[in-house]
Protein backbone atom coordinates (compact mmCIF):
# COMPACT_ATOMS: atom_id res chain seq x y z
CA UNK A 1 -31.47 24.73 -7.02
CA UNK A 2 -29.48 21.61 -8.58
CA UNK A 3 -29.90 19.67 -4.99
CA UNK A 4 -32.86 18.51 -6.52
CA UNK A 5 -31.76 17.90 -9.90
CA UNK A 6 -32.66 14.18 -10.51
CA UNK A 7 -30.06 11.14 -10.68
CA UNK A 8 -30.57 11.04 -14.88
CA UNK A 9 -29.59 14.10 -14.93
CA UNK A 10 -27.07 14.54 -12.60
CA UNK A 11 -25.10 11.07 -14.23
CA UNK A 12 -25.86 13.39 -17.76
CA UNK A 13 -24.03 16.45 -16.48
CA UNK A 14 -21.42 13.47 -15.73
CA UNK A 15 -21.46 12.29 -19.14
CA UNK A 16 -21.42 15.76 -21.05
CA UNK A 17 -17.60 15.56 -19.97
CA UNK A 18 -14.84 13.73 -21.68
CA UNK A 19 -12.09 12.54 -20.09
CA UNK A 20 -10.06 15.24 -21.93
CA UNK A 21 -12.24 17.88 -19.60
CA UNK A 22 -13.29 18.02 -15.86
CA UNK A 23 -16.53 19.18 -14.94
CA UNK A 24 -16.35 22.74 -12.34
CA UNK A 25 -18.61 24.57 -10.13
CA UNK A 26 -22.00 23.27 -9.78
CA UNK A 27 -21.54 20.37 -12.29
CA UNK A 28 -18.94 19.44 -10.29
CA UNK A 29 -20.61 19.17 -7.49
CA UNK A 30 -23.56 17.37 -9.22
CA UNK A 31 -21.14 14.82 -11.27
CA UNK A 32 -19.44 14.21 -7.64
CA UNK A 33 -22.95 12.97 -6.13
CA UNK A 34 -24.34 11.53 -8.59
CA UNK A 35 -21.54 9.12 -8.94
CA UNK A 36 -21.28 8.94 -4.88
CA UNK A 37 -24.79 7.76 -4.79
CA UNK A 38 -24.64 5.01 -7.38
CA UNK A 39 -25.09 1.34 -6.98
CA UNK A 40 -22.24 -0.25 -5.04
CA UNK A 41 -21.26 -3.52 -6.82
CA UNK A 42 -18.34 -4.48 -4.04
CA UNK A 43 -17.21 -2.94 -0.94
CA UNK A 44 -14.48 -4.29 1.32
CA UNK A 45 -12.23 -2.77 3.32
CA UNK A 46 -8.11 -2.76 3.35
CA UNK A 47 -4.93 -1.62 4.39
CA UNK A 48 -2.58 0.08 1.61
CA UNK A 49 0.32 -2.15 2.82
CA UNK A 50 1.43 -4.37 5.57
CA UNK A 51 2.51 -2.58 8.49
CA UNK A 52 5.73 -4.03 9.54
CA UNK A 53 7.23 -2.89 13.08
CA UNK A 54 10.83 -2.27 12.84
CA UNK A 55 12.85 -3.12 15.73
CA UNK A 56 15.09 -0.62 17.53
CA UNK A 57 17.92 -2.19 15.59
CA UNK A 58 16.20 -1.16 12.41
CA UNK A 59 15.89 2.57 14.00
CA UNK A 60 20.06 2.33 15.12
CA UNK A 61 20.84 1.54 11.83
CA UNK A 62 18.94 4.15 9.78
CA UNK A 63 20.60 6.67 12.37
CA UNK A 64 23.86 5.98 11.72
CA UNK A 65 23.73 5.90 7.95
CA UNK A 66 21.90 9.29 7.88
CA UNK A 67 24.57 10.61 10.09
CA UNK A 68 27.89 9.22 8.39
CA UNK A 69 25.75 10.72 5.66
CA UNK A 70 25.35 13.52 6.67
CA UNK A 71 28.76 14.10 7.58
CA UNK A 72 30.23 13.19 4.16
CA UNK A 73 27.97 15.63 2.58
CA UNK A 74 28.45 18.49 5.12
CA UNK A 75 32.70 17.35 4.38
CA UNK A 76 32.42 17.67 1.00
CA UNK A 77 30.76 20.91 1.29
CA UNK A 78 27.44 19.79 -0.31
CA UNK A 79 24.76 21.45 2.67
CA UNK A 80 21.46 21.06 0.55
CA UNK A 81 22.13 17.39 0.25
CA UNK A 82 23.17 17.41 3.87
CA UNK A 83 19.99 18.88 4.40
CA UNK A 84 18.18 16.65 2.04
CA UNK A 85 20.02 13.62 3.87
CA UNK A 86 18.60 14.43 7.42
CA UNK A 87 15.10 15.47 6.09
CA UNK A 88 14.88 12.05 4.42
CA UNK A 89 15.81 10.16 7.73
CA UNK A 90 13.22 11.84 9.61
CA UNK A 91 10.21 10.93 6.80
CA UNK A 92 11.19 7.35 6.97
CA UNK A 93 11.14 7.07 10.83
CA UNK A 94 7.91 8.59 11.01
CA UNK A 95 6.25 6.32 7.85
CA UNK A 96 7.52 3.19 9.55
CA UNK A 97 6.02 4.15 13.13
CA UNK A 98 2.46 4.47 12.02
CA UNK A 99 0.21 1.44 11.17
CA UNK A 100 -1.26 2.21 7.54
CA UNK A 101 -4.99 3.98 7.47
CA UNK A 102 -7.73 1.24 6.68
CA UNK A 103 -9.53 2.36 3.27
CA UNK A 104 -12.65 1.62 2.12
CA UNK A 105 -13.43 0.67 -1.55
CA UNK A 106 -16.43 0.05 -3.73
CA UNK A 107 -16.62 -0.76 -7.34
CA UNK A 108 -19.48 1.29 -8.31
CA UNK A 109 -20.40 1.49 -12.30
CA UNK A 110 -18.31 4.40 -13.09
CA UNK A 111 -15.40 2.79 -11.55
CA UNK A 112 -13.54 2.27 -8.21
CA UNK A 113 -14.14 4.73 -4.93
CA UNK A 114 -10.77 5.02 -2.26
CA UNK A 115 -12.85 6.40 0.97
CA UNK A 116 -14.50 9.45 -1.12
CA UNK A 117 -12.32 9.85 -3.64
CA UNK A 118 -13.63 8.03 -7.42
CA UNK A 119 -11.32 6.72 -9.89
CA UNK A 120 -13.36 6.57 -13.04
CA UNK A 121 -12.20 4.01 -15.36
CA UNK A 122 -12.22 6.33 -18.43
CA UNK A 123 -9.21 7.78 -16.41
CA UNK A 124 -7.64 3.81 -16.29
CA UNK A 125 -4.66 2.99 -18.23
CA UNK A 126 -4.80 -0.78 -17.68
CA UNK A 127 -4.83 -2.66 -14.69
CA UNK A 128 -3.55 -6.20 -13.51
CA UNK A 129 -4.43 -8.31 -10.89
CA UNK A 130 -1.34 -9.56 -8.40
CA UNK A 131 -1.24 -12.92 -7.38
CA UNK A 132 1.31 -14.21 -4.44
CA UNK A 133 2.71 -17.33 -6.03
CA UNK A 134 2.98 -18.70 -2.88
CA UNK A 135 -0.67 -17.89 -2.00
CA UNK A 136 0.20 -16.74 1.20
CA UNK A 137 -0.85 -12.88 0.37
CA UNK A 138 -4.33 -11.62 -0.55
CA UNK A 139 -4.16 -10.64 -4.48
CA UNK A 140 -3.79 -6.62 -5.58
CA UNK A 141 -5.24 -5.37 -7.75
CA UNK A 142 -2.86 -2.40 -9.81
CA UNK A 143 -4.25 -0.28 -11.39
CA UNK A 144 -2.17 2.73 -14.21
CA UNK A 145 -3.86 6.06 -14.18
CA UNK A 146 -3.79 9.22 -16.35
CA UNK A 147 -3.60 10.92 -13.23
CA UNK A 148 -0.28 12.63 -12.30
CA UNK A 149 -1.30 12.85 -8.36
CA UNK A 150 -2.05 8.69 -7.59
CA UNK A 151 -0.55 7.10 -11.47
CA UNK A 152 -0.46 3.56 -9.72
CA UNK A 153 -2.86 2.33 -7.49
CA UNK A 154 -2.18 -1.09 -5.35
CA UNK A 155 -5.37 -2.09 -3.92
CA UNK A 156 -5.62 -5.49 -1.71
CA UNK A 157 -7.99 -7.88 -2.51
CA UNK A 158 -8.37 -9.49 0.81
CA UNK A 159 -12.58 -10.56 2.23
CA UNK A 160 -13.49 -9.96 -1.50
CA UNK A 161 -14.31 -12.37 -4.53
CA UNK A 162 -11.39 -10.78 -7.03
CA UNK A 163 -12.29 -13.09 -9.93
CA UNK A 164 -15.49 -10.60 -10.04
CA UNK A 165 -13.49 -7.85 -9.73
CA UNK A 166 -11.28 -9.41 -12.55
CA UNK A 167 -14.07 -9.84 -14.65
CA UNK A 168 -15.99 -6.40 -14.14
CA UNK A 169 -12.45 -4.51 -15.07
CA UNK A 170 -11.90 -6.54 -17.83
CA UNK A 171 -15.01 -5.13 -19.49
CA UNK A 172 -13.96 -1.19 -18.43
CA UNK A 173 -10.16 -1.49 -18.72
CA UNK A 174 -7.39 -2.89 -20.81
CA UNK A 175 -5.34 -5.54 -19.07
CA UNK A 176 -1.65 -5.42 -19.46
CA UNK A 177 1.07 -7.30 -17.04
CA UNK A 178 2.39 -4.91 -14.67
CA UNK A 179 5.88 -4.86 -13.46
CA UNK A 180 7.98 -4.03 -9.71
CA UNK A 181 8.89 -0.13 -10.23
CA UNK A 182 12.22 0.26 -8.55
CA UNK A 183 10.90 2.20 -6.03
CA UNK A 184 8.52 -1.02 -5.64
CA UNK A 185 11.83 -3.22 -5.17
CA UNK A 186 13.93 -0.59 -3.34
CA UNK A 187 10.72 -0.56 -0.07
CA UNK A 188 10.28 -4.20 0.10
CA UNK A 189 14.21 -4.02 0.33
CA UNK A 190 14.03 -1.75 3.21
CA UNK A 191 11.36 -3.79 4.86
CA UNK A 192 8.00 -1.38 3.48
């Protein structure tokens, strides 16, 4: 029955929500189409980051800290962190090894769709848009969310005109200058 519910008032059933509650069931389902089917202002495609192969130097290396790790932890009779330790060395050996997924996005009126999933700028903190000062690096565009599963999005600019991106945020979402995390500092240390 709501299949053929029209776009007005599918984009209603949208707007009957705050951003305080989520729409369920079958206006769920209706909010999630209508705002898949609207007009697509931008779409480009992207990686999430640079993939940068490590060399088997790289790999040696991680190896041996993990184990001298390891060791300490298993000497000083701490097993979880042991455990933690080795757990830890196998993630990061499998992130570096694969070449990041390539994402679509498109800036639709509602706000910015990953592949299916829609941020919706009434869920936008601020955003900022990241430019290499060196110009050798597409610009990002970051993004602060409300939401607790993706609270910082980094989004590369690259094939796409981001002074109209710039300019169609602006008019959705606050701006605010937005900062390396330490996390952000400790990966580009390690070569992410």
């Amino acid at each position: 029955q709501f299949m053929t519910t029209g776009a007005s008032a599918a984009r209603a059933a949208c707007a009957s929500h705050n951003r305080n509650t989520a729409p369920t069931g079958a206006a769920f389902f209706i909010c999630y189409h209508a705002l898949m089917a609207q007009n697509v202002l931008l779409e480009w495609e992207g990686r999430e980051y640079d993939h940068n192969p490590k060399s088997a130097d790289w790999y040696w290396s991680l190896g041996i800290i993990a184990v001298a790790a390891t060791v300490a932890a298993v000497l000083f009779g701490n097993y979880l962190l042991a455990a933690l330790i080795i757990v830890a060395a196998i993630s990061i050996t499998l992130h570096t090894a694969k070449a990041p997924p390539l994402h679509t996005f498109r800036l639709v009126d509602q706000g910015i769709v990953i592949g299916n999933d829609l941020h919706p700028f009434e869920r936008m903190i601020s955003f900022s848009v990241l430019e290499d000062v060196d110009g050798k690096l597409p610009p990002m565009l970051s993004i602060k969310t409300e939401s607790w599963h993706s609270p910082h999005l980094i989004i590369p600019l690259e094939g796409v005109d981001a002074d109209k991106i710039y300019d169609y945020f602006l008019k959705h979402v606050d701006e605010s200058e937005h900062t390396h995390t330490f996390s952000d500092l400790v990966a580009a240390w390690l070569g992410f």
